[in-house]
Structure formats: C-alpha cells, structure tokens
N, C-alpha and C. Protein backbone atom coordinates (compact mmCIF):
# COMPACT_ATOMS: atom_id res chain seq x y z
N UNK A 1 30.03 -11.31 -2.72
CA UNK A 1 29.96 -9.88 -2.51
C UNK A 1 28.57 -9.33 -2.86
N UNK A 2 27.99 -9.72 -4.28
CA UNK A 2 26.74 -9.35 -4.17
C UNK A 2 25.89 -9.89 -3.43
N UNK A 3 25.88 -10.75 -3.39
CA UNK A 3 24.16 -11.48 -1.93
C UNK A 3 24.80 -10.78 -0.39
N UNK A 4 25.96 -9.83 -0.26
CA UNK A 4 26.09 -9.43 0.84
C UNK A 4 25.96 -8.16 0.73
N UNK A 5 25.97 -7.37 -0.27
CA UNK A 5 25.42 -6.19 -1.16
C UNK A 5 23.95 -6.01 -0.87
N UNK A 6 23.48 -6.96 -1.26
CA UNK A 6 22.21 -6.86 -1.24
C UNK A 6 21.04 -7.26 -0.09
N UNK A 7 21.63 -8.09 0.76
CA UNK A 7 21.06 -7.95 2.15
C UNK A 7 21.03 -6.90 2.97
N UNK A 8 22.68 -5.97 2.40
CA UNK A 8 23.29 -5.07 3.30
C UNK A 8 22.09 -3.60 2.73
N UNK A 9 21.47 -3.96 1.56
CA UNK A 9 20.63 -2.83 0.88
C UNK A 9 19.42 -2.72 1.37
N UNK A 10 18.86 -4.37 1.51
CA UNK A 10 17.52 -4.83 2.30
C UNK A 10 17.30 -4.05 3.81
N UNK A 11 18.59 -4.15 4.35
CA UNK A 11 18.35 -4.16 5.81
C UNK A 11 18.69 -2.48 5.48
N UNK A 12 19.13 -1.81 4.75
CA UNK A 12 19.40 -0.44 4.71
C UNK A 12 17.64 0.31 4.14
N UNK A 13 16.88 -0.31 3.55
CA UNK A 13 15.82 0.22 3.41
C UNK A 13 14.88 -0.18 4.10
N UNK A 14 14.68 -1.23 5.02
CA UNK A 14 13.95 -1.81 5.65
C UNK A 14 14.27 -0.37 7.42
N UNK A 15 15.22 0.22 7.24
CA UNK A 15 15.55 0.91 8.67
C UNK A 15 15.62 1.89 8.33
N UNK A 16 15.63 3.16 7.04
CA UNK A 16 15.78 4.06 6.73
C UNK A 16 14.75 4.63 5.69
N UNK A 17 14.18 6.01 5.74
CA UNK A 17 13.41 6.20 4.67
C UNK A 17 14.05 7.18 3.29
N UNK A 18 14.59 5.72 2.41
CA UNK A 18 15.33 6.21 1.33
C UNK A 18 14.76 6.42 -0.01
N UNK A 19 14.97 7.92 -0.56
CA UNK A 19 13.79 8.20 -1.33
C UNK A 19 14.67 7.97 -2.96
N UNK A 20 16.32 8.24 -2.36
CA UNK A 20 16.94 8.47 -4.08
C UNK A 20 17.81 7.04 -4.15
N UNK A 21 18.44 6.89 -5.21
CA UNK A 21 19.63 5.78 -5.30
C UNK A 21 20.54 6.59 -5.17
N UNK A 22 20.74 8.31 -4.76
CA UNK A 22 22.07 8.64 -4.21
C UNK A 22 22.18 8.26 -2.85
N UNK A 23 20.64 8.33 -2.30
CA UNK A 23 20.93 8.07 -0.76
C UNK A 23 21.35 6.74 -0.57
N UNK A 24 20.77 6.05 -1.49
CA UNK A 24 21.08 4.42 -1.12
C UNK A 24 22.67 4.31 -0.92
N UNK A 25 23.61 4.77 -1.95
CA UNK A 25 24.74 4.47 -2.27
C UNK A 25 25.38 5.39 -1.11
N UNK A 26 24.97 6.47 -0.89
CA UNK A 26 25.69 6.79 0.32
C UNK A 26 25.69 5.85 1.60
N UNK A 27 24.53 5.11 2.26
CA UNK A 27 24.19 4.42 3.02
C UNK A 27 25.08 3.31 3.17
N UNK A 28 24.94 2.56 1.69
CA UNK A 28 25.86 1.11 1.22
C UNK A 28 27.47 1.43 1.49
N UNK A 29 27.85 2.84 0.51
CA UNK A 29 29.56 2.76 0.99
C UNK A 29 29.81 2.91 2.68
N UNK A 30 28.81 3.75 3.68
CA UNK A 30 29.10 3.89 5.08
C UNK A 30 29.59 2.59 5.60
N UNK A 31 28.77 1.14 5.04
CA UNK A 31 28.49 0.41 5.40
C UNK A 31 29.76 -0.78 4.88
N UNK A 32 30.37 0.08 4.15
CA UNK A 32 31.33 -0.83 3.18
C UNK A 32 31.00 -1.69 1.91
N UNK A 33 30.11 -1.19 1.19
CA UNK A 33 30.05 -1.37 -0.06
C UNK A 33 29.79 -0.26 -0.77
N UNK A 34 30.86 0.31 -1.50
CA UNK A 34 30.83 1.32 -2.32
C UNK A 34 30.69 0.73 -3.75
N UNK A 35 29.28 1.75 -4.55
CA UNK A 35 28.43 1.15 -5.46
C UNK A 35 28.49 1.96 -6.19
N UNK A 36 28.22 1.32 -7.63
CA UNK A 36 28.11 2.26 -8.91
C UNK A 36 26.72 2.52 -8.81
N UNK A 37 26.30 3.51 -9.93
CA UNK A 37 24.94 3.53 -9.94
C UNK A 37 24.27 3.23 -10.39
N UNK A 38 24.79 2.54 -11.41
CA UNK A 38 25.00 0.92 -12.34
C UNK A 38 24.38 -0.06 -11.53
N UNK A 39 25.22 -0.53 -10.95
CA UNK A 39 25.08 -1.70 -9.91
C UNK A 39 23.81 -1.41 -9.00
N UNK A 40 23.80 -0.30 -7.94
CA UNK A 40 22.59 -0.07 -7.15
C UNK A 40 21.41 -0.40 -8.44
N UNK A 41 21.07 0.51 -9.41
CA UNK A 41 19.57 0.07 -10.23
C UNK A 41 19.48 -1.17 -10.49
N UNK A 42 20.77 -2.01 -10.75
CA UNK A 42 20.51 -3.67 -11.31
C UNK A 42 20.50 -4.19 -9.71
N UNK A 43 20.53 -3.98 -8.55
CA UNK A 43 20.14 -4.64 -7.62
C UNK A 43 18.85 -4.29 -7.35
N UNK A 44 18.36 -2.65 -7.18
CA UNK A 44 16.74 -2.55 -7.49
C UNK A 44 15.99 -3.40 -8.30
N UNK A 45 15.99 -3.61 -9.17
CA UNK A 45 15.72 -4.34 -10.43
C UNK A 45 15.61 -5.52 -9.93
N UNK A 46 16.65 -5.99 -9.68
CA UNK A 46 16.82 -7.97 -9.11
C UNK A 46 15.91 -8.43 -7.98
N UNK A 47 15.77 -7.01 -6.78
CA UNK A 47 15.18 -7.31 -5.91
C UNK A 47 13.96 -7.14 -5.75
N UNK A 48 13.82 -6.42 -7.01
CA UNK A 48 12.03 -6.32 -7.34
C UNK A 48 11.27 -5.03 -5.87
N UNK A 49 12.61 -4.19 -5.62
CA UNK A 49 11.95 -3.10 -5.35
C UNK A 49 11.30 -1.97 -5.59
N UNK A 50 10.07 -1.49 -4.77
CA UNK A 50 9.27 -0.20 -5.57
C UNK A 50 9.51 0.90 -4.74
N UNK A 51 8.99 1.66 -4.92
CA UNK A 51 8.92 3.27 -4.06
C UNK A 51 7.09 2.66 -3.56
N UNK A 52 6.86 3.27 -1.79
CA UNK A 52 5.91 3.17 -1.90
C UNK A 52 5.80 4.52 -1.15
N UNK A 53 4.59 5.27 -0.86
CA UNK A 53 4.53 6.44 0.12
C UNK A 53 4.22 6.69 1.77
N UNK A 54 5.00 7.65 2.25
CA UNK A 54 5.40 7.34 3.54
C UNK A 54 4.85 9.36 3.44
N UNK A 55 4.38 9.62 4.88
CA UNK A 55 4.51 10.95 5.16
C UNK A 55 5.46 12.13 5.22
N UNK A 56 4.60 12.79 4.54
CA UNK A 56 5.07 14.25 3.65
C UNK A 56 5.12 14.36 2.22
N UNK A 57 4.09 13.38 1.74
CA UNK A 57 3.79 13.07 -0.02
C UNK A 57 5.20 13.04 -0.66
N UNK A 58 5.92 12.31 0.47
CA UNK A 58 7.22 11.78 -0.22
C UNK A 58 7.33 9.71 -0.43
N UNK A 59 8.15 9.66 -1.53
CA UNK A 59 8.09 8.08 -1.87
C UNK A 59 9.37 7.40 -1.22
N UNK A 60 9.37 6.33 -0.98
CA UNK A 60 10.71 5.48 -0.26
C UNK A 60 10.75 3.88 -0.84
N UNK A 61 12.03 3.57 -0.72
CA UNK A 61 12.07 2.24 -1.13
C UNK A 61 11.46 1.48 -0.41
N UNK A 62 11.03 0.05 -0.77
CA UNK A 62 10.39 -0.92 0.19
C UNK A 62 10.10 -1.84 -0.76
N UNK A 63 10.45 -3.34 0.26
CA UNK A 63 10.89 -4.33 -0.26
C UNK A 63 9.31 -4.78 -0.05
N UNK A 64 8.74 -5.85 -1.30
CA UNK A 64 7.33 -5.86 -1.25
C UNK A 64 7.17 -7.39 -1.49
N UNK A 65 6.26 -7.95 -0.77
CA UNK A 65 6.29 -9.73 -1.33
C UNK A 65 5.55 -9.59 -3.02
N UNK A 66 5.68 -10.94 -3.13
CA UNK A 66 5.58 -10.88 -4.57
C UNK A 66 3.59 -10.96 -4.91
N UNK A 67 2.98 -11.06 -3.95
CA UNK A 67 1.24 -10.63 -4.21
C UNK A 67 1.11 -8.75 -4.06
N UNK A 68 1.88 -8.36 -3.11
CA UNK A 68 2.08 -6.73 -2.82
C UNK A 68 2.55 -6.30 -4.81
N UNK A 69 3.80 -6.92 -4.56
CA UNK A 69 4.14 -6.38 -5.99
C UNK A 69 4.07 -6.40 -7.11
N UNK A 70 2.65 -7.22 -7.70
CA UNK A 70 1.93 -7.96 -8.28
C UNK A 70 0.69 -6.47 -8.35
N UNK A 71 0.07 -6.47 -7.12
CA UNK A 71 -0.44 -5.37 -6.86
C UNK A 71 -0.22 -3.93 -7.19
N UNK A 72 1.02 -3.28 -6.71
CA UNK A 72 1.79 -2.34 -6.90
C UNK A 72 1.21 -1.89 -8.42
N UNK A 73 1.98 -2.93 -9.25
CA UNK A 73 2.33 -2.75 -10.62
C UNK A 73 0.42 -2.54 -11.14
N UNK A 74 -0.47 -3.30 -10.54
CA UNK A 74 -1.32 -3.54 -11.50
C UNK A 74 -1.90 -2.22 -10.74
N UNK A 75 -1.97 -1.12 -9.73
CA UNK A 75 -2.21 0.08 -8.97
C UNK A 75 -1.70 1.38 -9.70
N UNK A 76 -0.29 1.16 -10.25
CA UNK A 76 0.15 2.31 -10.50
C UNK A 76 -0.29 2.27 -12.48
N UNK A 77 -0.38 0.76 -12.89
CA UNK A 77 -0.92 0.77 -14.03
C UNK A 77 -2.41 1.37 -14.24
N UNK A 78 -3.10 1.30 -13.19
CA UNK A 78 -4.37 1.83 -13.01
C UNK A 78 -4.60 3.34 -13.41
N UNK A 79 -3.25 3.52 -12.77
CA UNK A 79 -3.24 5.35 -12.17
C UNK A 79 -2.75 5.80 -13.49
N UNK A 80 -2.17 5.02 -14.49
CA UNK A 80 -1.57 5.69 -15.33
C UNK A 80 -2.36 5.66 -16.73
N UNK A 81 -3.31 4.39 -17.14
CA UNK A 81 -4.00 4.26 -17.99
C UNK A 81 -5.28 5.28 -17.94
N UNK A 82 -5.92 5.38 -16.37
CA UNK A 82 -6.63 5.80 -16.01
C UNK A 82 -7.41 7.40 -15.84
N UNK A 83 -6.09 8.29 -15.38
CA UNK A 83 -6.10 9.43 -14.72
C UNK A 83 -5.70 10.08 -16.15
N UNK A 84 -6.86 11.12 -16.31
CA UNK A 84 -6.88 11.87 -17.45
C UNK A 84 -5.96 13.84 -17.15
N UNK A 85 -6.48 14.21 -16.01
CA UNK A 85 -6.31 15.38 -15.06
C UNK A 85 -6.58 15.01 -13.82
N UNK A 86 -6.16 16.50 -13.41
CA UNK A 86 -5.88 16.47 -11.82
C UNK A 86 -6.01 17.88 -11.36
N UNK A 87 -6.75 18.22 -10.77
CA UNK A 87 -6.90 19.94 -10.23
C UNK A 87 -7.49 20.07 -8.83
N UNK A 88 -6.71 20.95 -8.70
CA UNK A 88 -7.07 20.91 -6.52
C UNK A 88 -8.13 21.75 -6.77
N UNK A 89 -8.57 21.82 -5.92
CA UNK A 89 -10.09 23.40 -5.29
C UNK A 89 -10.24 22.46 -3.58
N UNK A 90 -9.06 23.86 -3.16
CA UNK A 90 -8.61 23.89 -1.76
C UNK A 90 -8.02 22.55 -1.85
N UNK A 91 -8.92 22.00 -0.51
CA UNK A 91 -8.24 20.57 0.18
C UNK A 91 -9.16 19.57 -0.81
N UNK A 92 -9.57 19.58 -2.09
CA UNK A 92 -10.36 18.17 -2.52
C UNK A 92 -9.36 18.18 -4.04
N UNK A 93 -8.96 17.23 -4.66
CA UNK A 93 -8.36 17.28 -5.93
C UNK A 93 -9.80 16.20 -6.60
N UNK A 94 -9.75 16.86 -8.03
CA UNK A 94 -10.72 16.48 -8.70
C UNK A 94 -9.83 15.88 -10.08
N UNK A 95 -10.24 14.30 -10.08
CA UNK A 95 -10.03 13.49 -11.26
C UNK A 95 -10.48 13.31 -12.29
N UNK A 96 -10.45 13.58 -13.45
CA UNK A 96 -10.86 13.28 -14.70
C UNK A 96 -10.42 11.96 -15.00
N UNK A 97 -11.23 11.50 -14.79
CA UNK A 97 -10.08 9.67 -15.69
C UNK A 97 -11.33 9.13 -17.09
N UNK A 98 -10.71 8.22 -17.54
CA UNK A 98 -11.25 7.67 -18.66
C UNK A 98 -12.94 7.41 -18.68
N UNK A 99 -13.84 7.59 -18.91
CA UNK A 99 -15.01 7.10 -18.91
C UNK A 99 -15.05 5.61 -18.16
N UNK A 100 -15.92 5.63 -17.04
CA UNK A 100 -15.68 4.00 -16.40
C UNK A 100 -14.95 3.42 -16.15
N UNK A 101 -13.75 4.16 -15.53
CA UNK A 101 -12.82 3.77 -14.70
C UNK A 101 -12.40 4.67 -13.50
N UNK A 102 -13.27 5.73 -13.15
CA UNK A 102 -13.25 6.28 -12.04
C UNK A 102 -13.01 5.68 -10.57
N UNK A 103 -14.00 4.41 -10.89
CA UNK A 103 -14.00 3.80 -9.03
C UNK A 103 -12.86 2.59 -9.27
N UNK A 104 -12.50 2.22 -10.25
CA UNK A 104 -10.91 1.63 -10.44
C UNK A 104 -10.17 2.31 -10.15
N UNK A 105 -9.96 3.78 -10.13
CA UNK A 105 -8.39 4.43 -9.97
C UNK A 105 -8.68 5.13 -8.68
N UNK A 106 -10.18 5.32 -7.99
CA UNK A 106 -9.98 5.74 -6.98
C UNK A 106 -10.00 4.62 -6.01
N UNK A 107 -10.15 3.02 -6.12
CA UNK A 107 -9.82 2.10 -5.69
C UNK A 107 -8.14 1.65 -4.88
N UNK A 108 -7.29 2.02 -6.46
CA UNK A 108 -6.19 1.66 -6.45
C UNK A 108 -5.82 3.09 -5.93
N UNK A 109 -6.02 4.23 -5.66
CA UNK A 109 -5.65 5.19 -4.99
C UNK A 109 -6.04 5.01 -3.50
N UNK A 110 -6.90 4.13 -2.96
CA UNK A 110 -7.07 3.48 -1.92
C UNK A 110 -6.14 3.01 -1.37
N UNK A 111 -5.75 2.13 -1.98
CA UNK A 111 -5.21 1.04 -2.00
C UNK A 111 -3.09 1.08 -1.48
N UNK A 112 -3.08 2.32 -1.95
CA UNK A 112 -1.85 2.51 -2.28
C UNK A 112 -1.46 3.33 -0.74
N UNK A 113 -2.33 4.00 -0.36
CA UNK A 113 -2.32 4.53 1.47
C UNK A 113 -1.55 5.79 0.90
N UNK A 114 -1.72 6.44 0.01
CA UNK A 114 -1.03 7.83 -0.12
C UNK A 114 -1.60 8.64 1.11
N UNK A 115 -0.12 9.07 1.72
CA UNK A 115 -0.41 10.23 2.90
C UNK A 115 -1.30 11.57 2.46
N UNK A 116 -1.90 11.79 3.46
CA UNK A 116 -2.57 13.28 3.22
C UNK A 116 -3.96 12.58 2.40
N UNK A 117 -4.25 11.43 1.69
CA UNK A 117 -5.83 11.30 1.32
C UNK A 117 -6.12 10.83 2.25
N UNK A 118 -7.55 11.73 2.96
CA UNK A 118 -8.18 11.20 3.99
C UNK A 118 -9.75 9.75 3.34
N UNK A 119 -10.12 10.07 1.57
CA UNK A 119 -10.88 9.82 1.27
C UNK A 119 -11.39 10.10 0.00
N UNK A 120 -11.91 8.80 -1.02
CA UNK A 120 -12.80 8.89 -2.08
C UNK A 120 -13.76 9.02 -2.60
N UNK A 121 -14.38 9.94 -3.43
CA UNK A 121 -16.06 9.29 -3.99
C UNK A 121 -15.36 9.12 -5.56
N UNK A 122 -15.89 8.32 -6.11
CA UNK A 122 -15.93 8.02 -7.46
C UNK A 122 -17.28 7.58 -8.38
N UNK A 123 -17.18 8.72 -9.37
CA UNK A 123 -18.44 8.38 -10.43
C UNK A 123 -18.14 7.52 -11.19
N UNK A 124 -19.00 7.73 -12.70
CA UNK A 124 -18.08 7.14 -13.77
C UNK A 124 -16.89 8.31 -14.60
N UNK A 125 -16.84 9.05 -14.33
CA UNK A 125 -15.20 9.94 -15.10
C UNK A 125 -14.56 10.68 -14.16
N UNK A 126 -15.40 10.67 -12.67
CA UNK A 126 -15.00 11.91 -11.84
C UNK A 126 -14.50 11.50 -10.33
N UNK A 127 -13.79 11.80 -9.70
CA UNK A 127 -13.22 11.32 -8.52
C UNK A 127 -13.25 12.46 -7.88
N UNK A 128 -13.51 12.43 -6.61
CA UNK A 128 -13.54 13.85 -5.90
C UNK A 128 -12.68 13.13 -4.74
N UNK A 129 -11.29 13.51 -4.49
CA UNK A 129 -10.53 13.51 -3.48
C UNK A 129 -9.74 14.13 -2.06
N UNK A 130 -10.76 13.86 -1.07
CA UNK A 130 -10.46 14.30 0.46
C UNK A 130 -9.37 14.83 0.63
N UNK A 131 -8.47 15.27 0.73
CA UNK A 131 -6.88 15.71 1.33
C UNK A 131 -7.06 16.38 2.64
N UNK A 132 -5.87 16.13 3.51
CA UNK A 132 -5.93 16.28 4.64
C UNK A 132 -6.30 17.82 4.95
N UNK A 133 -5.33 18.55 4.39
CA UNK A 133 -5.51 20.01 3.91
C UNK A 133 -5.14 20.72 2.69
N UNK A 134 -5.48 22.04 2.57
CA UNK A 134 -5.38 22.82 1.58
C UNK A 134 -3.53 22.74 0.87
N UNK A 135 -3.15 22.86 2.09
CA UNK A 135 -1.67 22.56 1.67
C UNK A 135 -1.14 21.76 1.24
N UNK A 136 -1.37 20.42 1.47
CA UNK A 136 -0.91 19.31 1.42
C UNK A 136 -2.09 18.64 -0.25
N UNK A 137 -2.44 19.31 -0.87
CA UNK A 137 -3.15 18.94 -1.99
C UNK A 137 -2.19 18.86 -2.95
N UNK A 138 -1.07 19.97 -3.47
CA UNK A 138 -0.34 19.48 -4.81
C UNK A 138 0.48 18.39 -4.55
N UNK A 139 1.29 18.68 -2.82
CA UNK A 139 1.39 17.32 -2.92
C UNK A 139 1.38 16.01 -2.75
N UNK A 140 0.28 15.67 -2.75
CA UNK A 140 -0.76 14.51 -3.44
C UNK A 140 -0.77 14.32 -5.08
N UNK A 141 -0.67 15.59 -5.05
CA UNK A 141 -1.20 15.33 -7.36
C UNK A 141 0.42 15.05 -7.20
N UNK A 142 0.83 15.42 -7.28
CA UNK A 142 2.97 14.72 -7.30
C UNK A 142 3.19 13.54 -7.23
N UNK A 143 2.43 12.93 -5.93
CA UNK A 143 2.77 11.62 -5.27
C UNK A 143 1.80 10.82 -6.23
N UNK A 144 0.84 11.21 -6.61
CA UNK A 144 0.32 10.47 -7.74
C UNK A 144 0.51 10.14 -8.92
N UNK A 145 1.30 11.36 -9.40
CA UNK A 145 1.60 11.38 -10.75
C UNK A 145 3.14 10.52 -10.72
N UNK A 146 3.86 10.70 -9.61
CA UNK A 146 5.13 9.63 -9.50
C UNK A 146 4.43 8.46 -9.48
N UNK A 147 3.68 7.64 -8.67
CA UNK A 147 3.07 6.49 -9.15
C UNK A 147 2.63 6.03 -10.60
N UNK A 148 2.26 6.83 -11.18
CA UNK A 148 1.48 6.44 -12.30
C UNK A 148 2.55 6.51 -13.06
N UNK A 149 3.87 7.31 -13.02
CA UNK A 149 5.32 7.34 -13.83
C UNK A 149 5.51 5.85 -13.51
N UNK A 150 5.37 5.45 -12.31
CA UNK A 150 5.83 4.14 -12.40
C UNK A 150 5.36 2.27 -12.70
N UNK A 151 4.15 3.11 -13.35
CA UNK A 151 3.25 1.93 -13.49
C UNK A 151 3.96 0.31 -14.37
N UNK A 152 4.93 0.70 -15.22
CA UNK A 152 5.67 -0.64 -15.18
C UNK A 152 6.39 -0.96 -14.34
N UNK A 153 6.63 -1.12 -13.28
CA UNK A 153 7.24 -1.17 -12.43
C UNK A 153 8.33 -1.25 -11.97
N UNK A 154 9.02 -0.28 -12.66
CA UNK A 154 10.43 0.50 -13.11
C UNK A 154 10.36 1.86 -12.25
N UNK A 155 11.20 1.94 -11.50
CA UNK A 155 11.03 2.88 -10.64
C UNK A 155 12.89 4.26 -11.69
C-alpha cells in the first residue's frame, strides 16, 4: 500500500502544481488513498521532496534527483546563513547579506530560477535585484524568505 501511495503521490506532483500537503491529500484520497497528515509529511520526508518555484512567486512540490537535492539544500542554506535584509525600491529588491557572501547568495538565487527575477549584480554585502515589475517585488522577498525557511531541507 505504501510504494503504491507513493508512486500514486509522485505521479500526482509530477502533473499538478501542488503548493500545500492539504492539496496533496485531497489529490491522493480522489485517487483512492486517503491520508493522514502524518503519513503524507513521512512520505515527503522518505521521498526527499522540496518545494521549488513555479510562476506567480508561488512554491510547488517536485521530485528532485539526488545532485538537484544536494543542491537545493546547500541554495536555500545559502539564502538563509546569508541574507541579512531585504527591501524593494520599485522593481529592484536590495540585499544586505553577510560581509562576502553577496555573490554566493546572489549565485544561489540564480540558481534556484525564482519567477519574476529577471537578474543579479552582487558586491561584497550588497545585491541589487532585477524583478520583473514593481508588483511582483514583495513577492519575490516571500519566495525567498520561504526558501531560506527551508534551508534544512525540511519543507
């Protein structure tokens, strides 16, 4: 029942953009496995899934090979050791991060394909970040700051 649980979860996030474990569990019982919410996090967990970002500075599950998720973890650890502040002026958000780790976190902010950054410069403490538009700037600082929540890679 579980390895059919959990294929049935694979192929449910692999075709859908699922952002909560309520949606998941709604998805799974349609499907005929009705789940605790217990059970759904210890299959997250097992399957070594992350949230990654998809358009509208919203996050979704996605199943990641194990160099991606290797990555992930050592990206959002970046973002979280790293990133001191965060303040929009209009469409550019401006980073404060640690002394000499600026072009590390605007690397791994590269890296990560958050929607709406069109683009980086990085000093040594200061990151000046492109956004698509004025609107779409806080959320970016959201979608970032959920990454960096998840830098152990505990979603």
């Amino acid at each position: 029942m579980k390895a059919s649980r959990q294929a049935k979860l694979i192929e449910i996030i692999e075709n859908y953009d699922i952002e909560t474990q309520d949606e998941l569990a709604e998805r799974l019982a349609e499907a005929g496995f009705p789940s605790t919410q217990a059970t759904i996090s210890r299959d997250i967990r097992e399957l070594k899934l992350t949230k990654i970002a998809f358009p509208g500075g919203k996050a979704k599950y996605a199943l990641l090979k194990n160099q991606e998720q290797s990555n992930m973890v050592r990206y959002r650890r970046v973002l979280r050791d790293g990133i001191l502040t965060m303040e929009t002026a209009q469409n550019i958000i401006v980073i404060k991060t640690v002394a000499g780790l600026a072009m590390a976190v605007a690397a791994a902010l590269d890296n990560l394909n958050i929607y709406g950054v069109v683009g980086s410069i990085a000093g040594d403490d200061t990151i000046f970040c492109a956004i698509r538009s004025n609107d779409m700037a806080n959320e970016v600082i959201d979608t970032i700051g959920k990454f960096a929540q998840g830098a152990d890679g505990e979603e």
